[in-house]
PDB file of N, CA and C in Angstrom:
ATOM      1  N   UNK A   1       0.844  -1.181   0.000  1.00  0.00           N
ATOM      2  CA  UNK A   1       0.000   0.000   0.000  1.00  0.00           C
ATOM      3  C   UNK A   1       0.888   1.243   0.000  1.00  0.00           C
ATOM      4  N   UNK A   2       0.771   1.918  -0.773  1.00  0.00           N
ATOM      5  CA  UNK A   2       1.189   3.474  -0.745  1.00  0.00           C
ATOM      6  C   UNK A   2       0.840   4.155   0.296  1.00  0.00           C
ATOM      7  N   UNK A   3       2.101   4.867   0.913  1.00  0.00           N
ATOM      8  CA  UNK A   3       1.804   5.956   1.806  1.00  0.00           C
ATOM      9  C   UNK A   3       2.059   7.173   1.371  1.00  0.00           C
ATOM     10  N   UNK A   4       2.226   7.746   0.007  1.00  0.00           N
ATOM     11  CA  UNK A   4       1.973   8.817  -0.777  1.00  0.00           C
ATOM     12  C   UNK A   4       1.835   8.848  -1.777  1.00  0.00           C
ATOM     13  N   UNK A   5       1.468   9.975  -2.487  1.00  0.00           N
ATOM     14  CA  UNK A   5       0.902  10.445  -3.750  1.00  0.00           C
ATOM     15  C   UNK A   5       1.521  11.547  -4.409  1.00  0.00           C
ATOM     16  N   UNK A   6       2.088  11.088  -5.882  1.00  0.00           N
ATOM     17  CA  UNK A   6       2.770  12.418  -6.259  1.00  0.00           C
ATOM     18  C   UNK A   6       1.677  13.160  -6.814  1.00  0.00           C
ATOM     19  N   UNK A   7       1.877  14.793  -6.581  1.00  0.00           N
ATOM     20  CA  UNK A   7       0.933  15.888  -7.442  1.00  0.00           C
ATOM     21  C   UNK A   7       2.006  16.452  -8.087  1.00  0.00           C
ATOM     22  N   UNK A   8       1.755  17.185  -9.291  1.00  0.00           N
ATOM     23  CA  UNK A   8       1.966  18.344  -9.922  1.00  0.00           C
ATOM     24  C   UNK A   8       1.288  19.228  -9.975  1.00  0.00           C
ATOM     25  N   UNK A   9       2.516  20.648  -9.376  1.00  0.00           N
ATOM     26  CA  UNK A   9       1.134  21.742  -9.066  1.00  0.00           C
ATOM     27  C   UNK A   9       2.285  22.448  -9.568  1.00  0.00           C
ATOM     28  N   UNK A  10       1.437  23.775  -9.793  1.00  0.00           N
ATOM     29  CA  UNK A  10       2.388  24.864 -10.643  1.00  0.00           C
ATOM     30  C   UNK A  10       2.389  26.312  -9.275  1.00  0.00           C
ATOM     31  N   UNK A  11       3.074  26.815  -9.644  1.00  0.00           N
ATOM     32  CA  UNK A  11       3.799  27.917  -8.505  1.00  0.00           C
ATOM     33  C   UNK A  11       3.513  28.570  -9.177  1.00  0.00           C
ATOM     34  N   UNK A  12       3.563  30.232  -9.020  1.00  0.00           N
ATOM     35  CA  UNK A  12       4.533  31.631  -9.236  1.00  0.00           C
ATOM     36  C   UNK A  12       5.622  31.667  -9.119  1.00  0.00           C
ATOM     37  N   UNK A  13       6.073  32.646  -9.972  1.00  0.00           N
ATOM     38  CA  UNK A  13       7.648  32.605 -10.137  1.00  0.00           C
ATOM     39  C   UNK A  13       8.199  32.836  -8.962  1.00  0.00           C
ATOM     40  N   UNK A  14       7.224  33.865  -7.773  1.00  0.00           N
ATOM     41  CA  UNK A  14       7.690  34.283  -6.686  1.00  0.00           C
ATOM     42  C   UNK A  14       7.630  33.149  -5.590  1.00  0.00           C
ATOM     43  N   UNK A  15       6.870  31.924  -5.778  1.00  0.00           N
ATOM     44  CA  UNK A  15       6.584  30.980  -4.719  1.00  0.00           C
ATOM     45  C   UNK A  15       7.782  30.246  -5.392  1.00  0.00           C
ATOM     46  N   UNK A  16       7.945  29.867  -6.275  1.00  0.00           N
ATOM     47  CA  UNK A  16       8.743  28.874  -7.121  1.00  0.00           C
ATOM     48  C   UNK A  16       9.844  29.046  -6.567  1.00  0.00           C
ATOM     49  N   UNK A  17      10.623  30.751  -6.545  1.00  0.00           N
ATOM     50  CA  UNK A  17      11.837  30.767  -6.427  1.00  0.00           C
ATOM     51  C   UNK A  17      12.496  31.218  -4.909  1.00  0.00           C
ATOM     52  N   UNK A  18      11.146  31.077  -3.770  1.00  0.00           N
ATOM     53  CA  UNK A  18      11.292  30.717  -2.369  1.00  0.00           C
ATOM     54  C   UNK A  18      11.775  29.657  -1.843  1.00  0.00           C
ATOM     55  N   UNK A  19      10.876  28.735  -2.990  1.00  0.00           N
ATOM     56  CA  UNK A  19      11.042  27.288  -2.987  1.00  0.00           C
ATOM     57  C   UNK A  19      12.430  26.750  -3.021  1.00  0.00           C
ATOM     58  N   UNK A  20      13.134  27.247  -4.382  1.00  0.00           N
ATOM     59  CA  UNK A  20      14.496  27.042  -4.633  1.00  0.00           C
ATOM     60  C   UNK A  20      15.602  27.235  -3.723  1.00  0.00           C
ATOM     61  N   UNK A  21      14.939  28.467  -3.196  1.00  0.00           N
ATOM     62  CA  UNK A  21      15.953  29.451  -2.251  1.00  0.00           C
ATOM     63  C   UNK A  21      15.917  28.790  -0.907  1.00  0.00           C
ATOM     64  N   UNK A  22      14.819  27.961  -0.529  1.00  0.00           N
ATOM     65  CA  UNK A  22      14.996  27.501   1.135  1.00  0.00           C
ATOM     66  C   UNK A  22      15.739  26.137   0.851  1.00  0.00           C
ATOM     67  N   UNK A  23      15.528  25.381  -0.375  1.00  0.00           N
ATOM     68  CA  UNK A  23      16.198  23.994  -0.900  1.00  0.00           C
ATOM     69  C   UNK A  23      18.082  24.718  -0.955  1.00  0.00           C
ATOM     70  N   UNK A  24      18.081  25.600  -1.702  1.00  0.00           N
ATOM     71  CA  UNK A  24      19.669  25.969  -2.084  1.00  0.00           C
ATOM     72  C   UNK A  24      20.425  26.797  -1.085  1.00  0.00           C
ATOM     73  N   UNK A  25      19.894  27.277   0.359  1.00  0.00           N
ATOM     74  CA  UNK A  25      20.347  27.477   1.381  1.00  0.00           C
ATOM     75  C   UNK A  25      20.438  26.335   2.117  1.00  0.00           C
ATOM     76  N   UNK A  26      19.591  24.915   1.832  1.00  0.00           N
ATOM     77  CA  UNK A  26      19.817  23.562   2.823  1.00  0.00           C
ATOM     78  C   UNK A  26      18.719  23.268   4.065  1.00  0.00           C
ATOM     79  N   UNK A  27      17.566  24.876   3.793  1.00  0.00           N
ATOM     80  CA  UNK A  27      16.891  24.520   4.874  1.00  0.00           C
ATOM     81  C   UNK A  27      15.796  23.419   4.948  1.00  0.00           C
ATOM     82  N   UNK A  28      15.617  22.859   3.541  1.00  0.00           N
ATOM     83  CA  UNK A  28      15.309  21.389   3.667  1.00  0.00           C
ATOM     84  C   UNK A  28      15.869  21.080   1.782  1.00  0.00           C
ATOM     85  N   UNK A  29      15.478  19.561   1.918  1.00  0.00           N
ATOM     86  CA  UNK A  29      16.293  19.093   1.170  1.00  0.00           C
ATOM     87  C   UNK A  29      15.914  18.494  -0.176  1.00  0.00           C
ATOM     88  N   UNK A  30      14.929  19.238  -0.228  1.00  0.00           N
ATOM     89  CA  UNK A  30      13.994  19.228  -1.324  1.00  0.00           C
ATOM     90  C   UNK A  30      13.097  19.826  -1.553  1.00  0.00           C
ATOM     91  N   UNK A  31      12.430  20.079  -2.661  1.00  0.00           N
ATOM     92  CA  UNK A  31      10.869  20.847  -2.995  1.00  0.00           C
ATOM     93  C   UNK A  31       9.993  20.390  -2.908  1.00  0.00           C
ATOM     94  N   UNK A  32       9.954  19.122  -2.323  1.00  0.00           N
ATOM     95  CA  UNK A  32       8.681  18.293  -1.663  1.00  0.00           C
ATOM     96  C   UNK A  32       8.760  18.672  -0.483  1.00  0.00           C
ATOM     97  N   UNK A  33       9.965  18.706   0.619  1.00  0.00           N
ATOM     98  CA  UNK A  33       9.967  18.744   1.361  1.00  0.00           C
ATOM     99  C   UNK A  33       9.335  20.214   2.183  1.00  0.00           C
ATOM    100  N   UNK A  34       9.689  21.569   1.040  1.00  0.00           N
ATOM    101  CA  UNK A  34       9.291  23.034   1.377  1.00  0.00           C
ATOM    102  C   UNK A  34       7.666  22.533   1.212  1.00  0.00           C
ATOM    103  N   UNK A  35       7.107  22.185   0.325  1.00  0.00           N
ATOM    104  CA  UNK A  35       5.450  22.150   0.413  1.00  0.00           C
ATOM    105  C   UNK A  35       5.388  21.306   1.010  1.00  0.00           C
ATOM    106  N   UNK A  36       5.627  19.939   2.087  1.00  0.00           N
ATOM    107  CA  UNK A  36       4.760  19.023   2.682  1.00  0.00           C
ATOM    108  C   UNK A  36       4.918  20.162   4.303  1.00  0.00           C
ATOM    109  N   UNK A  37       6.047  21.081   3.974  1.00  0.00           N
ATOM    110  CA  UNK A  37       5.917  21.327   5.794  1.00  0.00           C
ATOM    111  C   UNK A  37       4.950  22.886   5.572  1.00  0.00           C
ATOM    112  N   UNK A  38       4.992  22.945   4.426  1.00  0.00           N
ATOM    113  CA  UNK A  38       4.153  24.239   4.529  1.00  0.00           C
ATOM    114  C   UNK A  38       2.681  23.961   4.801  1.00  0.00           C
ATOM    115  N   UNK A  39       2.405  22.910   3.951  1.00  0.00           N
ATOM    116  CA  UNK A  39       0.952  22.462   4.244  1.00  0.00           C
ATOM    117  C   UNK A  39       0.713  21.922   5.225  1.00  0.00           C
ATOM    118  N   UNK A  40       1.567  21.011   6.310  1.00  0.00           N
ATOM    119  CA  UNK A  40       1.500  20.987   7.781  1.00  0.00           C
ATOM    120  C   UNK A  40       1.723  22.142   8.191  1.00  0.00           C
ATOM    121  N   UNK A  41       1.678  23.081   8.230  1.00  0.00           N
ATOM    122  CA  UNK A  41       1.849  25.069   8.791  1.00  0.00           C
ATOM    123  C   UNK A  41       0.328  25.626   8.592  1.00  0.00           C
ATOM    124  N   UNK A  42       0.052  24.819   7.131  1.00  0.00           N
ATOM    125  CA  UNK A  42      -1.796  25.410   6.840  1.00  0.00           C
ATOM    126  C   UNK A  42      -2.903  24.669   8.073  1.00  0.00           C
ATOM    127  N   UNK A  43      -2.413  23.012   8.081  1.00  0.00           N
ATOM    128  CA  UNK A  43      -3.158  22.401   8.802  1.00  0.00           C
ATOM    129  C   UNK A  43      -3.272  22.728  10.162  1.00  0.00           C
ATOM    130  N   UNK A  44      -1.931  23.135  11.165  1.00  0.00           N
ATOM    131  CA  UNK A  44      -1.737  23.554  12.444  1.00  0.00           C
ATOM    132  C   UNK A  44      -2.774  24.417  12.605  1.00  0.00           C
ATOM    133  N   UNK A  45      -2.688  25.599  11.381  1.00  0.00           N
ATOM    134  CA  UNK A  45      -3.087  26.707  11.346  1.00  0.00           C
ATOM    135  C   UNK A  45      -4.840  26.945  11.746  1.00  0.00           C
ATOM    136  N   UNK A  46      -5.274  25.645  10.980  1.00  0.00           N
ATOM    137  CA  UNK A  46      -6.915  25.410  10.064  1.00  0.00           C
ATOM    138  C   UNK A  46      -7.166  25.165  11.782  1.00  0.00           C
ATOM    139  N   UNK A  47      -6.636  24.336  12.389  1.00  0.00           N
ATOM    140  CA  UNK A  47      -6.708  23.561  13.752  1.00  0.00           C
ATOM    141  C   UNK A  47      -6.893  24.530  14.800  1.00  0.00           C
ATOM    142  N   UNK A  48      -6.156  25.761  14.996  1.00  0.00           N
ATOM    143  CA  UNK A  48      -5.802  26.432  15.475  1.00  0.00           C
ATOM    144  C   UNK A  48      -7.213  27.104  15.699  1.00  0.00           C
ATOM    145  N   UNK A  49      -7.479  27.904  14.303  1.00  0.00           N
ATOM    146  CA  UNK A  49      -8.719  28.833  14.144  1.00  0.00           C
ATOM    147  C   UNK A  49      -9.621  28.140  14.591  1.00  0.00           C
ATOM    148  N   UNK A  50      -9.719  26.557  14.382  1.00  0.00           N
ATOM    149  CA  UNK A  50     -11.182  25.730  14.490  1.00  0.00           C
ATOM    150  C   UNK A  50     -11.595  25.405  16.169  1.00  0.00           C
ATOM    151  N   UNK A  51     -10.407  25.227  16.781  1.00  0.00           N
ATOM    152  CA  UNK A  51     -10.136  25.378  17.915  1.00  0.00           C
ATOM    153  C   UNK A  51     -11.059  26.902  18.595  1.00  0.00           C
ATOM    154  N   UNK A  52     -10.326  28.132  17.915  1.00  0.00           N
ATOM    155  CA  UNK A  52     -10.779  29.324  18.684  1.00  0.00           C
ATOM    156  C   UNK A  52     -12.437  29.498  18.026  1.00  0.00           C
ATOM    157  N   UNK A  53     -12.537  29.173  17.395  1.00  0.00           N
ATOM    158  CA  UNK A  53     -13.823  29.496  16.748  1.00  0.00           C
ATOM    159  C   UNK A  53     -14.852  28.282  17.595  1.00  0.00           C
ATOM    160  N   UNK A  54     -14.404  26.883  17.641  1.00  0.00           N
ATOM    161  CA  UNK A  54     -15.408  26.348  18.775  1.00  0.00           C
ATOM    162  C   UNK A  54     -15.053  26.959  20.179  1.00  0.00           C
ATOM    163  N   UNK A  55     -14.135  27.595  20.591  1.00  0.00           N
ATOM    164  CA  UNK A  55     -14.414  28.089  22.145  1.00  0.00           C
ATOM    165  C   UNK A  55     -15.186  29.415  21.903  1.00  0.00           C
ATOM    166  N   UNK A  56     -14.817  30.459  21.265  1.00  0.00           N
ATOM    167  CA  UNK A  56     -15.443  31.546  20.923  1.00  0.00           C
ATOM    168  C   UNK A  56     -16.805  31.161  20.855  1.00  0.00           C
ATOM    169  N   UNK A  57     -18.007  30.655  20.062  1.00  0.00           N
ATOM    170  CA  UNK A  57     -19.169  29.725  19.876  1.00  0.00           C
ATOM    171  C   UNK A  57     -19.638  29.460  21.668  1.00  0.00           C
ATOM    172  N   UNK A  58     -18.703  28.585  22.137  1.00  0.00           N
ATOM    173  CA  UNK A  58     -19.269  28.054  22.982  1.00  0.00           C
ATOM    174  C   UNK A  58     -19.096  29.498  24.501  1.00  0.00           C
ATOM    175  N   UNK A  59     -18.733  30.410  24.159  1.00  0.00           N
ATOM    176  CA  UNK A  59     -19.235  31.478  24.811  1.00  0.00           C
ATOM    177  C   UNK A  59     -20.116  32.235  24.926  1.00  0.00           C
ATOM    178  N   UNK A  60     -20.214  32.035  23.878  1.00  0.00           N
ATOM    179  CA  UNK A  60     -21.546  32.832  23.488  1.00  0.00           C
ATOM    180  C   UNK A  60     -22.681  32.195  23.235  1.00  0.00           C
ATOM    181  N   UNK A  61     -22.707  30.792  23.290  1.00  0.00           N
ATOM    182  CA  UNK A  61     -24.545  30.246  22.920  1.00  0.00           C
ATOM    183  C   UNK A  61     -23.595  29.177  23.839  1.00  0.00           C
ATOM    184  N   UNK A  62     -23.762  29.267  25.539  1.00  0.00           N
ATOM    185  CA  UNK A  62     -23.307  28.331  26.529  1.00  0.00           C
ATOM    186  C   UNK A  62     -24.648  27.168  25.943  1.00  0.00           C
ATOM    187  N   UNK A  63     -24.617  25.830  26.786  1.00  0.00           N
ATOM    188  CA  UNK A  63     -25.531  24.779  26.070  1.00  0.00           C
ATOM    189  C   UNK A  63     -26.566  24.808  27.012  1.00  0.00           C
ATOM    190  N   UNK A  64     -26.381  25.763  28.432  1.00  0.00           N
ATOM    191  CA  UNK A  64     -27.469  26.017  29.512  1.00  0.00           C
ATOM    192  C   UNK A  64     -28.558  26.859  28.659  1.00  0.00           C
ATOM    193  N   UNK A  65     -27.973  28.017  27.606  1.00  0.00           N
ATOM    194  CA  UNK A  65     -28.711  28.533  26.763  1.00  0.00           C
ATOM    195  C   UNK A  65     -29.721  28.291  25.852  1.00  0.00           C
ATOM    196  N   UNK A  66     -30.606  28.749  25.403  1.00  0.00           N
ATOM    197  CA  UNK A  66     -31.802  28.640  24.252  1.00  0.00           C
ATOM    198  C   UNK A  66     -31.112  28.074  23.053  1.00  0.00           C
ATOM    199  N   UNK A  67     -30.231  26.994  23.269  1.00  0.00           N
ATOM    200  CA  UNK A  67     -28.919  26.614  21.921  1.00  0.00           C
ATOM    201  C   UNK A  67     -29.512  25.807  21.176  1.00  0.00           C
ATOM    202  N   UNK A  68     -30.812  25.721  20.158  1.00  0.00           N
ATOM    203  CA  UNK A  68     -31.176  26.068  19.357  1.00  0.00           C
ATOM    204  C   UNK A  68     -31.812  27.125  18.937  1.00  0.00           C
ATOM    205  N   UNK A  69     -31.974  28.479  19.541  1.00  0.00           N
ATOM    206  CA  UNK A  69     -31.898  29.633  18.990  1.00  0.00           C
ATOM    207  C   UNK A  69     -30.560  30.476  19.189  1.00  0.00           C
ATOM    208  N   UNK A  70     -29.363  30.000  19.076  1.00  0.00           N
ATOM    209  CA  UNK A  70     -28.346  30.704  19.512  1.00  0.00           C
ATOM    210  C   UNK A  70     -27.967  31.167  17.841  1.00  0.00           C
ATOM    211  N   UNK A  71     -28.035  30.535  17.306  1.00  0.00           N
ATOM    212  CA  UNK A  71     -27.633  31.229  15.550  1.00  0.00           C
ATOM    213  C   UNK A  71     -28.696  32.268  15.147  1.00  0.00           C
ATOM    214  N   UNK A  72     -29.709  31.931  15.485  1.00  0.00           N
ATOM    215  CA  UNK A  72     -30.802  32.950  15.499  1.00  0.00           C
ATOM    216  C   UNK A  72     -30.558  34.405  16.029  1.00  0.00           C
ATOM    217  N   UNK A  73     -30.255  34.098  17.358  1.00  0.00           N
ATOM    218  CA  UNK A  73     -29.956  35.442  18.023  1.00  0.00           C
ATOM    219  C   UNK A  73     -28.669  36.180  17.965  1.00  0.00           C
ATOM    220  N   UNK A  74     -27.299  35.612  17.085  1.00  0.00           N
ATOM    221  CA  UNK A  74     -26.218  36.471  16.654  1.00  0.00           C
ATOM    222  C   UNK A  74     -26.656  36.710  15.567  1.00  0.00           C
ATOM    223  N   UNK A  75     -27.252  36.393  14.940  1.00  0.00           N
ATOM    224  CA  UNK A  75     -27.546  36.866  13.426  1.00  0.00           C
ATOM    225  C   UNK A  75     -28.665  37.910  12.966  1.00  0.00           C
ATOM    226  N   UNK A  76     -29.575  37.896  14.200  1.00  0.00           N
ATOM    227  CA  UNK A  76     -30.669  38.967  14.221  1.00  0.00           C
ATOM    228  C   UNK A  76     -31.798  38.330  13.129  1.00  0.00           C
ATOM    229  N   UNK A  77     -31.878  36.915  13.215  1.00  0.00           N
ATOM    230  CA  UNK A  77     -33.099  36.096  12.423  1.00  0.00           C
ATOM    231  C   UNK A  77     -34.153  35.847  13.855  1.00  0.00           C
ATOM    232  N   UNK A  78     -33.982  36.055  14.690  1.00  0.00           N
ATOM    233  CA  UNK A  78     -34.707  35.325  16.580  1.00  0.00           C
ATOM    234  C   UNK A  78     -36.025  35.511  15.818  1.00  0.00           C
ATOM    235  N   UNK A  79     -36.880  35.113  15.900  1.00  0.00           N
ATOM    236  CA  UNK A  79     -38.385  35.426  15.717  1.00  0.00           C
ATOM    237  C   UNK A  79     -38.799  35.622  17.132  1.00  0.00           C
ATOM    238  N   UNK A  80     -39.585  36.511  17.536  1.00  0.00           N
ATOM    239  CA  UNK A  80     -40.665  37.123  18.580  1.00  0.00           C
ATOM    240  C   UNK A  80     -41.291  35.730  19.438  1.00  0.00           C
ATOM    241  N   UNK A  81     -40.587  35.750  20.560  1.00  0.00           N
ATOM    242  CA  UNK A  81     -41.185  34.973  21.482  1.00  0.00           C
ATOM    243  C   UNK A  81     -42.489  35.155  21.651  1.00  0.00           C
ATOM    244  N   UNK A  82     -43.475  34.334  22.125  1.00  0.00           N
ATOM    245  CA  UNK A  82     -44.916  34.681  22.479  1.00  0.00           C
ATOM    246  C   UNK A  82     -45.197  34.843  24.166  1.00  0.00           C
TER     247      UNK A  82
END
């Protein structure tokens, strides 16, 4: 079983020749190697926000709350209690 997959993806000249430049200084040791750690940098990243965005959420529509009208009431959709 394969534990990877080659892509071909195309750069900018300006990403391209970052690319070159962190390989031809040695700071890694290939151009697979500059995009697999960059895209582990996106994922940390994605994790990170998803992280603050469920605590942020859970401050604001606590689950003691009306939390099925909690999207309702940040968004200004609430319909008129009776």
């Amino acid at each position: 079983m394969r534990t990877s997959q080659q892509f071909s993806i195309t750069l900018s000249n300006e990403l391209a020749a970052m690319v070159e430049a962190k390989v031809a200084v040695g700071e890694y040791a290939s151009e697979s190697e500059v995009i697999r750690d960059g895209l582990r940098l996106v994922l940390a990243r994605d994790r990170v926000l998803e992280e603050w965005l469920r605590h942020e959420m859970a401050s604001r529509c606590p689950l003691t709350d009306a939390h099925s009208n909690c999207h309702e009431r940040h968004h200004g959709t609430e319909t008129a209690v009776k």
